[in-house]
N, C-alpha and C. Protein backbone atom coordinates (compact mmCIF):
# COMPACT_ATOMS: atom_id res chain seq x y z
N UNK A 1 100.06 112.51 94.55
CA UNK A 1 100.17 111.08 94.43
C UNK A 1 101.17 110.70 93.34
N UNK A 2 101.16 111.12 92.06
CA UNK A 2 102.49 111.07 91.12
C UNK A 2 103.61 111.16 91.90
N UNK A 3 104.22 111.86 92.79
CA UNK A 3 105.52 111.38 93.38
C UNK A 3 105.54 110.57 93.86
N UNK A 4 104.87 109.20 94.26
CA UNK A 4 105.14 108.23 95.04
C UNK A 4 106.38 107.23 94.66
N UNK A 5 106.91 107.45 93.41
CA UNK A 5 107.98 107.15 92.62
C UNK A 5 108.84 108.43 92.22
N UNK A 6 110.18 108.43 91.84
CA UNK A 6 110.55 109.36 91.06
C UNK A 6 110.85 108.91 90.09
N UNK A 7 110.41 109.34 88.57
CA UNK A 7 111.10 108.87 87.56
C UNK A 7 111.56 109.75 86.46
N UNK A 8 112.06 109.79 85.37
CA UNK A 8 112.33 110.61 84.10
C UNK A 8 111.14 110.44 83.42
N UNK A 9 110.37 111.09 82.80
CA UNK A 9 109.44 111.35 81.47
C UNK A 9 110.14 110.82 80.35
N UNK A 10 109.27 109.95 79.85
CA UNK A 10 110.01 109.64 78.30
C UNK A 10 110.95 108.55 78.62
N UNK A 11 111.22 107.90 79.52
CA UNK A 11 112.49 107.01 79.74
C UNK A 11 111.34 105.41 79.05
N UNK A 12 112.35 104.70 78.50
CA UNK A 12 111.68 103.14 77.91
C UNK A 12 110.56 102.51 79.18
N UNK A 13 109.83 101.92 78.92
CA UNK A 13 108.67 101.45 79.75
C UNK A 13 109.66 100.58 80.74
N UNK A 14 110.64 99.66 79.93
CA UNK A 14 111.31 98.44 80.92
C UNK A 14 112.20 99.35 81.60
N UNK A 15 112.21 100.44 81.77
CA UNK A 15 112.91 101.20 82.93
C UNK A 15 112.34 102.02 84.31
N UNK A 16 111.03 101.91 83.41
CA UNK A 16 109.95 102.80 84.34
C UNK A 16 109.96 102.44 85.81
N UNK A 17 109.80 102.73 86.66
CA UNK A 17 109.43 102.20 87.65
C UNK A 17 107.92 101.74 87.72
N UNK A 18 107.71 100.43 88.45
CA UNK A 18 106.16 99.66 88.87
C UNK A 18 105.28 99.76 89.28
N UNK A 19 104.39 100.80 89.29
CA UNK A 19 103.29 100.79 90.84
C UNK A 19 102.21 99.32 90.18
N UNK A 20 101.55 98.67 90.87
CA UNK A 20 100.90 97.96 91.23
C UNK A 20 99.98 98.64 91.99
N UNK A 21 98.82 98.85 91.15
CA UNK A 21 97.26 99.53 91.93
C UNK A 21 96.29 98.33 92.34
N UNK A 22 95.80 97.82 93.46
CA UNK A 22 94.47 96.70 94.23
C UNK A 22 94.04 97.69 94.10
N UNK A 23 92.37 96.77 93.63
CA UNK A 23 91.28 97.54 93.44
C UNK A 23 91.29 98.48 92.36
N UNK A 24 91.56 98.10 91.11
CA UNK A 24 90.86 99.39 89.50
C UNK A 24 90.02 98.84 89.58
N UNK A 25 89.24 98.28 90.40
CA UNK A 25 87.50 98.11 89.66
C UNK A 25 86.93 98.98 89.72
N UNK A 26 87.65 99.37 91.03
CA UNK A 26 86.71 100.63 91.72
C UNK A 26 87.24 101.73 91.76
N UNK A 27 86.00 102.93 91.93
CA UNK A 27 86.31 104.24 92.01
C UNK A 27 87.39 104.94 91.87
N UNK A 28 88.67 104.95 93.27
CA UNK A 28 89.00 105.05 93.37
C UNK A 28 90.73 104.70 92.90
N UNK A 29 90.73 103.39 92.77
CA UNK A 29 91.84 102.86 92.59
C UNK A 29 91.75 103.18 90.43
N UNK A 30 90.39 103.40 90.05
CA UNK A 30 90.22 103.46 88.65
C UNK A 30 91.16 104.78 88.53
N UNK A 31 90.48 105.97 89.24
CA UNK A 31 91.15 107.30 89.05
C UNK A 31 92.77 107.42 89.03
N UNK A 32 93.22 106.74 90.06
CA UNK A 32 94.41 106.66 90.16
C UNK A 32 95.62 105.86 89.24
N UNK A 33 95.03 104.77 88.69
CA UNK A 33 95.86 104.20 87.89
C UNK A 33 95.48 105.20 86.48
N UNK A 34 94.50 106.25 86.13
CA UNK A 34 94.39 106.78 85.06
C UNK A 34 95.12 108.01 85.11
N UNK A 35 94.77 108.71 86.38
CA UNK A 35 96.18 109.66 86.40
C UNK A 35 97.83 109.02 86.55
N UNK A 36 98.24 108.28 86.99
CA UNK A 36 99.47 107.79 86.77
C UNK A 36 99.83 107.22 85.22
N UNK A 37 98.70 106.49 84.08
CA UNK A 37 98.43 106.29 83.29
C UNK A 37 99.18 107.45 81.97
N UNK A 38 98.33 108.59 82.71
CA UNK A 38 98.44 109.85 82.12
C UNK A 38 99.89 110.87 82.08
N UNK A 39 100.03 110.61 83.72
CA UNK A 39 101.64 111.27 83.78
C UNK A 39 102.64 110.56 83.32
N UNK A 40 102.67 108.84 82.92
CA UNK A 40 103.42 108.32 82.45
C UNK A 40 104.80 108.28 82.77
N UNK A 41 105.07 108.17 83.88
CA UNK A 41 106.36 108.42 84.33
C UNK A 41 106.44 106.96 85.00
N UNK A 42 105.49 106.26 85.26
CA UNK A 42 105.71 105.26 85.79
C UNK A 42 104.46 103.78 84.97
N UNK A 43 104.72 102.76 84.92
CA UNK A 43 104.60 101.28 84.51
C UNK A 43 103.16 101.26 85.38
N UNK A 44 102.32 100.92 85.19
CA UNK A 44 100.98 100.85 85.82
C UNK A 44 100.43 99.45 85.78
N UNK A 45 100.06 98.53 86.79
CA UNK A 45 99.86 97.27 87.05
C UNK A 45 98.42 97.11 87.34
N UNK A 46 97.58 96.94 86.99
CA UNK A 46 96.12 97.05 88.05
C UNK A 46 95.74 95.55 88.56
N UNK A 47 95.60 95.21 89.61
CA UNK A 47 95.12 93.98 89.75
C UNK A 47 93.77 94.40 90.93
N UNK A 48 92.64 93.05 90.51
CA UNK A 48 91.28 92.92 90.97
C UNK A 48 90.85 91.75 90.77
N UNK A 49 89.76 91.32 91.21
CA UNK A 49 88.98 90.03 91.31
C UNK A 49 88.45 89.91 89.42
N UNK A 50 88.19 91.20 89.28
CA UNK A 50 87.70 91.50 87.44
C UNK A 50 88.20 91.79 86.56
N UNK A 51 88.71 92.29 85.30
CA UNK A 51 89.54 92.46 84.71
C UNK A 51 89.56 94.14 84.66
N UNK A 52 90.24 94.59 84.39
CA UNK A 52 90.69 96.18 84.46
C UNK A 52 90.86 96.27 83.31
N UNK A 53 90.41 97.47 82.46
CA UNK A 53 89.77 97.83 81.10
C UNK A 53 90.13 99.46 80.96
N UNK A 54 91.01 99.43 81.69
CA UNK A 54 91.70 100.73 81.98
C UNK A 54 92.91 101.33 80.76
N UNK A 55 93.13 101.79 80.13
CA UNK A 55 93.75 102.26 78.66
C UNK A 55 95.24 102.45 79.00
N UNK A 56 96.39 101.37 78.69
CA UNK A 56 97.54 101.59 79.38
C UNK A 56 97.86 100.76 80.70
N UNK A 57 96.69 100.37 81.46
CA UNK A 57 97.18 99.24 82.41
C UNK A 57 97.08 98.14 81.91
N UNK A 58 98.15 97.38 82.69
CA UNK A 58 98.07 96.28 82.53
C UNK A 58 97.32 95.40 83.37
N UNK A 59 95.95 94.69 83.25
CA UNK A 59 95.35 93.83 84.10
C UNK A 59 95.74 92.52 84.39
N UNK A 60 95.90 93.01 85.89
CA UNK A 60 96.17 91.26 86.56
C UNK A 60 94.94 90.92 87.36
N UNK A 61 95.09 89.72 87.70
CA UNK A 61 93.50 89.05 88.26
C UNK A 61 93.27 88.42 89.53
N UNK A 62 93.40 88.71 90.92
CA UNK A 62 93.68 87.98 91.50
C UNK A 62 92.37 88.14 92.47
N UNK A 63 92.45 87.19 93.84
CA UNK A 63 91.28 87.47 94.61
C UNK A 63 92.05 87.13 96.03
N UNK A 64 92.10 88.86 96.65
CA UNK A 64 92.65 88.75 98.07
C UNK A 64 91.93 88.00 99.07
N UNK A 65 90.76 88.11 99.07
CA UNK A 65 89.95 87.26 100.09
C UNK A 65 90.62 85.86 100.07
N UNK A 66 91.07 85.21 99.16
CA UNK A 66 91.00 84.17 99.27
C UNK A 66 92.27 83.49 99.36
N UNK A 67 93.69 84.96 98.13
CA UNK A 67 94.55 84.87 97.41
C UNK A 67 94.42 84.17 96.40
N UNK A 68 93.55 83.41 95.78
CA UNK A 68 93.20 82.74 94.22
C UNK A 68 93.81 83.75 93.17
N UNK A 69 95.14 83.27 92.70
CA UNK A 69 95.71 83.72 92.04
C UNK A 69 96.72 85.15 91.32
N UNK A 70 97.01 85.29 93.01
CA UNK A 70 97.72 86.02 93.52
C UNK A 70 99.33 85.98 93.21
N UNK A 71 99.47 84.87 93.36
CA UNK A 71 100.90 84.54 93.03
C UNK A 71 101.15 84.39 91.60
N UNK A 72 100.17 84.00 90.90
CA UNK A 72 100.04 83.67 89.40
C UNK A 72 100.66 84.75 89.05
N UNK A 73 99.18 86.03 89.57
CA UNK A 73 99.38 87.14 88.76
C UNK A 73 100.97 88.20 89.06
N UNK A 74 101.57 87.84 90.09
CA UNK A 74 102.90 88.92 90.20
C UNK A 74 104.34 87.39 89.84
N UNK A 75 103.58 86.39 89.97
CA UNK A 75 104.99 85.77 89.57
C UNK A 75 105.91 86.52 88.23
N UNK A 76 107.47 86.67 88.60
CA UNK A 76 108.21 87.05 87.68
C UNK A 76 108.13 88.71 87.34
N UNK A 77 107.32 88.97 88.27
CA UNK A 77 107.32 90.76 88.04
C UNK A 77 108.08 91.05 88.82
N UNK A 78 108.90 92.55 88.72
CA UNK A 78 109.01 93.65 89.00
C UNK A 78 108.53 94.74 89.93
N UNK A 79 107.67 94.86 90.91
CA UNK A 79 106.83 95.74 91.47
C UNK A 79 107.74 96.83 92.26
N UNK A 80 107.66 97.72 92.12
CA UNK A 80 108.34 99.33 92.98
C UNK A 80 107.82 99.83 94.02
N UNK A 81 106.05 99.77 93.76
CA UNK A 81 105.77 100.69 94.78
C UNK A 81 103.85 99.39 94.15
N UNK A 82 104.02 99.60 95.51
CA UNK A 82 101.90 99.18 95.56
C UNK A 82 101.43 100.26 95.91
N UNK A 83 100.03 100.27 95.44
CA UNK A 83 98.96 101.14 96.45
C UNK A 83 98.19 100.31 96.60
N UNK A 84 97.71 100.06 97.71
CA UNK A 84 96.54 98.82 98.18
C UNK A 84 95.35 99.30 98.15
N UNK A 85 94.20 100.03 97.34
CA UNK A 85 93.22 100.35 97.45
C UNK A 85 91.66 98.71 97.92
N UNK A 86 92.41 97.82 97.54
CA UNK A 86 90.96 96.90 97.25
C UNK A 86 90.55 96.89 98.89
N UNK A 87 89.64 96.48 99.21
CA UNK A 87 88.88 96.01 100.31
C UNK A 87 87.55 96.02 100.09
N UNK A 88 87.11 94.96 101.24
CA UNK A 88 86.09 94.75 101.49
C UNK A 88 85.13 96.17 102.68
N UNK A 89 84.51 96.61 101.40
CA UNK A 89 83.83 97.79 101.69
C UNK A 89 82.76 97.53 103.30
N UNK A 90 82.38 98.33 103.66
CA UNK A 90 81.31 99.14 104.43
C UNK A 90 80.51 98.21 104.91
N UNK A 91 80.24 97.87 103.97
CA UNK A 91 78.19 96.60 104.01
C UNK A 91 79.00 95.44 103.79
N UNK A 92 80.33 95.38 104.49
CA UNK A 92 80.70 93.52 105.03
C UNK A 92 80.45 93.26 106.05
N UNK A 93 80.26 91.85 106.21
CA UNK A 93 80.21 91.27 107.34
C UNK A 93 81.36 91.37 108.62
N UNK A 94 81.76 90.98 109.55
CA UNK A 94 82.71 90.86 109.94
C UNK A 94 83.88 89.99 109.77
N UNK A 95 83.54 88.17 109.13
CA UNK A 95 84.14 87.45 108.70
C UNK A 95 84.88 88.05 107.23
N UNK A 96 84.15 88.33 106.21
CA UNK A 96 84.31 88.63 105.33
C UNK A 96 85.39 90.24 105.49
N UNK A 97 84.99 91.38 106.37
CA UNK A 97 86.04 92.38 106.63
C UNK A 97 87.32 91.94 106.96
N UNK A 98 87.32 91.38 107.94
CA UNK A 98 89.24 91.02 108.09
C UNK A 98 89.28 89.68 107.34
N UNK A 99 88.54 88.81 106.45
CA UNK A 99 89.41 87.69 105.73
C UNK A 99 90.12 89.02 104.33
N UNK A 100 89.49 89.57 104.20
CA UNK A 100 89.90 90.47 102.96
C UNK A 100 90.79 91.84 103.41
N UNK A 101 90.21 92.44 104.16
CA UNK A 101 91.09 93.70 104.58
C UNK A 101 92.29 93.47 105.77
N UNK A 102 92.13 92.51 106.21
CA UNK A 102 93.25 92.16 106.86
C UNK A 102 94.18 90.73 106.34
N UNK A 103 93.30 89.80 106.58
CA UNK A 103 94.24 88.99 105.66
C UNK A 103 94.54 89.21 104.23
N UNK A 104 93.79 89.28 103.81
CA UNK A 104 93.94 90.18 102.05
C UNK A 104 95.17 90.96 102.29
N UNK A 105 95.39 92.21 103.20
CA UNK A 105 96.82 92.95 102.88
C UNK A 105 97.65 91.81 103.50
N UNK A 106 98.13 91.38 103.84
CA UNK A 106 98.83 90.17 104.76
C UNK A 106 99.24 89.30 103.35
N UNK A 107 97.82 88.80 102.41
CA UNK A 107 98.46 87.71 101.82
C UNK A 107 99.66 88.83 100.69
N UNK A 108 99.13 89.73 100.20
CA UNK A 108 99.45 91.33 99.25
C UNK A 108 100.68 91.43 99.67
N UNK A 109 101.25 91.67 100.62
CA UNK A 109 102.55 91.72 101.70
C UNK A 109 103.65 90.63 101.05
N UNK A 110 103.03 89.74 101.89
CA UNK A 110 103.68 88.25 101.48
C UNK A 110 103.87 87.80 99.87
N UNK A 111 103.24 88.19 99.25
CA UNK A 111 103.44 88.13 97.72
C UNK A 111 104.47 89.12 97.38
N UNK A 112 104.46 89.77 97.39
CA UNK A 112 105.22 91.42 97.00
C UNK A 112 106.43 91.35 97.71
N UNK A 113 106.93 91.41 99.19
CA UNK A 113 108.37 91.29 99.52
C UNK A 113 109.26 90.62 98.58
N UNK A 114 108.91 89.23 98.52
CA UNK A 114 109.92 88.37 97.65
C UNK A 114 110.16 88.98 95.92
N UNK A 115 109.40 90.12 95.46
CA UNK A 115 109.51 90.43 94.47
C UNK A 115 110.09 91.85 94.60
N UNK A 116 111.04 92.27 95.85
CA UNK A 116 111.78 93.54 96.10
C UNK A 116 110.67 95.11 95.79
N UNK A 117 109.49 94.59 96.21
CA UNK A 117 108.75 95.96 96.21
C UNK A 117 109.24 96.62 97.99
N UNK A 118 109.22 98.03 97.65
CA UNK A 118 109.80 98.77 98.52
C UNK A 118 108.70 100.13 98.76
N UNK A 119 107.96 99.78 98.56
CA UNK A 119 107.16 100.92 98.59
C UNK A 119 105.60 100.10 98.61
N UNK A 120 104.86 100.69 99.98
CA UNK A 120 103.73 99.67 100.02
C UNK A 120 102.63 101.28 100.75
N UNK A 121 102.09 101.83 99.55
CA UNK A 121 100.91 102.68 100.15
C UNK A 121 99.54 102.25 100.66
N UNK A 122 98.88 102.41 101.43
CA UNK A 122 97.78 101.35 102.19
C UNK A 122 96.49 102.72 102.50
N UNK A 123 95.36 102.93 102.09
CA UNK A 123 94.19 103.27 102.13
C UNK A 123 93.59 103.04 103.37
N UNK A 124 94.07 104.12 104.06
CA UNK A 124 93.22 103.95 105.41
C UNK A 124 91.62 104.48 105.12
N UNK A 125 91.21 104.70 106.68
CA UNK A 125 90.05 105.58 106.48
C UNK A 125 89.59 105.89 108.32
N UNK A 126 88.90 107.14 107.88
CA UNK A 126 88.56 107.59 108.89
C UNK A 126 88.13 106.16 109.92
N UNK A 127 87.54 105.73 109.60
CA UNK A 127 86.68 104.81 110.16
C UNK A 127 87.58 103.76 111.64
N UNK A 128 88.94 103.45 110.69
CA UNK A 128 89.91 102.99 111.77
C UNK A 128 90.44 103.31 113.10
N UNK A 129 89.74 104.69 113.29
CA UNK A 129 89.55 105.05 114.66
C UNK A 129 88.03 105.04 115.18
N UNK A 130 87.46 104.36 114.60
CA UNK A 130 86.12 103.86 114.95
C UNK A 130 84.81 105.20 114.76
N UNK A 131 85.58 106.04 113.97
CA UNK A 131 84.58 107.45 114.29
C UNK A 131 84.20 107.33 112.79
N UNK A 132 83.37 108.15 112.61
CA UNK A 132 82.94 108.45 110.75
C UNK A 132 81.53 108.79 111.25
N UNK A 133 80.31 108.58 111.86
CA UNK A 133 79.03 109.02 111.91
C UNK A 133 78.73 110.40 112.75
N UNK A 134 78.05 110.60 112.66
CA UNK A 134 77.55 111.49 113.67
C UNK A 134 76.94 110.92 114.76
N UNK A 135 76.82 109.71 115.46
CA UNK A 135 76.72 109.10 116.73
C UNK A 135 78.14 108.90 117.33
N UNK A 136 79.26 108.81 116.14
CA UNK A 136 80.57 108.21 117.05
C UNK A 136 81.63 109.31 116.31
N UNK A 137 81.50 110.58 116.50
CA UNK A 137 82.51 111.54 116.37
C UNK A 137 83.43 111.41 116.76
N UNK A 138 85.00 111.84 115.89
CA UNK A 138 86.33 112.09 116.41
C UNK A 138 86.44 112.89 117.65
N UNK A 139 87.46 112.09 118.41
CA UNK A 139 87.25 113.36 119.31
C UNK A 139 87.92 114.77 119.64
N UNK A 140 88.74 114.73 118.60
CA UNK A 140 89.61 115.70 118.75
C UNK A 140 90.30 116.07 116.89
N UNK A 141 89.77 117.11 116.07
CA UNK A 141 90.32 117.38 115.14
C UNK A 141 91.53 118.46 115.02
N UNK A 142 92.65 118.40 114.11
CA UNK A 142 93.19 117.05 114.19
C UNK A 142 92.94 116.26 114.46
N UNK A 143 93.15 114.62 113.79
CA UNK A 143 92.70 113.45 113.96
C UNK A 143 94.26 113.18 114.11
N UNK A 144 95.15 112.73 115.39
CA UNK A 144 96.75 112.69 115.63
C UNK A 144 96.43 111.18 114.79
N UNK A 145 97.57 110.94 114.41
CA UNK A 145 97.91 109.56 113.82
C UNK A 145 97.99 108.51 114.71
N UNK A 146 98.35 108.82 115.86
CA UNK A 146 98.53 107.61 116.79
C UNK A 146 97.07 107.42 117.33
N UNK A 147 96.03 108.22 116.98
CA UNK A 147 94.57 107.97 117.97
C UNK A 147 93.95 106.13 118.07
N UNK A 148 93.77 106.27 119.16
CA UNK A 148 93.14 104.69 119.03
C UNK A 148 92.08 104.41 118.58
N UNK A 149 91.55 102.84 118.10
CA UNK A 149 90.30 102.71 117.62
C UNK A 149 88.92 102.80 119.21
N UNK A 150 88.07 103.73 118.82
CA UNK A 150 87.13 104.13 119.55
C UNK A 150 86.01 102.72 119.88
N UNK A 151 86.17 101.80 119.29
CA UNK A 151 85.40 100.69 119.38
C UNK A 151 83.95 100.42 118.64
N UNK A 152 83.88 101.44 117.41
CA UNK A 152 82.64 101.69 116.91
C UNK A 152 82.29 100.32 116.51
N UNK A 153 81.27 100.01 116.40
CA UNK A 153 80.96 98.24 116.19
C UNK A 153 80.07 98.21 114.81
N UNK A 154 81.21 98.51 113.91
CA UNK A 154 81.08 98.02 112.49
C UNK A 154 82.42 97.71 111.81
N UNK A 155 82.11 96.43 111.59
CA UNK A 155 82.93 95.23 110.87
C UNK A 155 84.31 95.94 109.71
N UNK A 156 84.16 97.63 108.99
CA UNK A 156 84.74 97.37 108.47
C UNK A 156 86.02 98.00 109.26
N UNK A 157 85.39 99.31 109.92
CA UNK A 157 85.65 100.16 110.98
C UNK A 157 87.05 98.85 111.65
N UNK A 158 86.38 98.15 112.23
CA UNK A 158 87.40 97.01 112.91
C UNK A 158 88.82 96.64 111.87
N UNK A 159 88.38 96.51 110.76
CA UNK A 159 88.86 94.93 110.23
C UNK A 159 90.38 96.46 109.87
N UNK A 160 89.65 98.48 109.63
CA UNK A 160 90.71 98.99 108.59
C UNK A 160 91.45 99.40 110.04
N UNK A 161 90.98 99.50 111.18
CA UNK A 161 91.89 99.63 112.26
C UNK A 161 92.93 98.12 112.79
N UNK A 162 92.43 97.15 112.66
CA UNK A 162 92.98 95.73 112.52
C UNK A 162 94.58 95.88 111.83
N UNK A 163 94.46 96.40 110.22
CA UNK A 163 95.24 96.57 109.45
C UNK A 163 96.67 97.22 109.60
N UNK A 164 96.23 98.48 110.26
CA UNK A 164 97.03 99.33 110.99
C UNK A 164 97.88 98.72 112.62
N UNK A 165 97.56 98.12 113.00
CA UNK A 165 98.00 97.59 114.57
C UNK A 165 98.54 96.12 114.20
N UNK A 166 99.62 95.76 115.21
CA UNK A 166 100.37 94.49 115.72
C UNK A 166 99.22 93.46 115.13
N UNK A 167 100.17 92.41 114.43
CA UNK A 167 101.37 92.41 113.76
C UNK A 167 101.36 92.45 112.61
N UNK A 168 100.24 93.21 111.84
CA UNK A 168 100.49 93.72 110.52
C UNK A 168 101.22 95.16 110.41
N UNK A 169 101.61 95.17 111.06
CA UNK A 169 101.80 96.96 111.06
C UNK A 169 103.55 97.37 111.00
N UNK A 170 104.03 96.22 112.18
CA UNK A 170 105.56 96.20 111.78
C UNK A 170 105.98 96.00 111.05
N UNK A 171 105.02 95.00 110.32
CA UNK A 171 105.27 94.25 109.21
C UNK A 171 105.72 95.53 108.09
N UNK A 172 104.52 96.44 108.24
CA UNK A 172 104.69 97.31 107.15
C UNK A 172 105.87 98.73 107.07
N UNK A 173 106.08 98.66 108.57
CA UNK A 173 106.98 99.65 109.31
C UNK A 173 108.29 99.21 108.90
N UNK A 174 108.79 97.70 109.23
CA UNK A 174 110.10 97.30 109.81
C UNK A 174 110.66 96.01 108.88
N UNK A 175 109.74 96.21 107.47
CA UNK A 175 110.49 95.26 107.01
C UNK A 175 111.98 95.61 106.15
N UNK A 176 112.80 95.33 105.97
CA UNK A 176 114.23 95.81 105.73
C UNK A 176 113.70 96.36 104.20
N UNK A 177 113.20 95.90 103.10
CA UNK A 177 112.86 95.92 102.02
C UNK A 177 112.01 97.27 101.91
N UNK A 178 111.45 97.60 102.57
CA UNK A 178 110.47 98.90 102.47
C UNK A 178 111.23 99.50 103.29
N UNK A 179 112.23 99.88 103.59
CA UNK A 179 112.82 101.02 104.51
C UNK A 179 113.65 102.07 103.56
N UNK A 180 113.91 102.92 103.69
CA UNK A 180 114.63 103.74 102.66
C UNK A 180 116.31 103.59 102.64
């Protein structure tokens, strides 16, 4: 995950390159902005609904569900590369799964282009092909990248396969700004 940028060690912070981590509240997105933190090769951004208390990031505050202060928090930045960890976990509803995991990356998108980020990493999960239990198994491991969603009928299952497919997806494929 440290290569998701290339940078020099030791180069001035205002040269660093940007990642922007959604979601340091949690688990996951915590670990990650602490190892990037650590390798220091790159500028570390954390934004969440809470404040990030993370040693070396910088906390921004925003709330994708809703975008409440979304724009606040990246106006006038810099961003290089996102990793989109936040979403609306497991035990959501269905309204609440795609206002956040789908519109949430959508509003994330739309904020970030106009600020020349070129690099947009996105947190899938098994689940987006509708499999993850032992009632609704993959059907074929390898799991090919192109597999379709199996139709498992939980809200988040939907909302992280949603994310991936027309017309968020070109979006993330074909915008001139994220292309190499």
């Amino acid at each position: 995950m440290l290569d998701l940028v290339h940078a020099e060690s030791g180069s001035p912070s205002t040269k660093r390159p940007t990642v922007l981590i959604t979601g340091t509240t949690g688990w996951l997105g915590k670990l990650l902005a602490e190892a990037l933190v650590a390798d220091g090769s790159v500028r570390v951004l954390g934004i969440a609904r809470r404040p990030t208390d993370i040693e070396g990031v910088e906390s921004l505050q925003a709330d994708l569900s809703t975008g409440a202060g979304l724009e606040d928090a990246l106006s006038g930045r810099r961003i290089d590369t996102c990793v989109h960890l936040a979403g609306a976990a497991g035990w959501a509803t269905l309204p609440q799964a795609l206002e956040v995991n789908v519109n949430g990356t959508r509003r994330l998108l739309d904020a970030l282009l106009p600020l020349g980020c070129r690099r947009f990493v996105i947190a899938s999960s098994i689940a987006a092909i509708g499999t993850g239990t032992p009632s609704h198994p993959p059907p074929r491991f390898p799991i090919p990248d192109e597999e379709a969603y199996q139709g498992y009928p939980w809200p988040y299952a939907l909302s992280k396969a949603q994310v991936q497919q027309p017309p968020l997806a070109p979006q993330l494929r074909s915008h001139r700004s994220l292309r190499r």
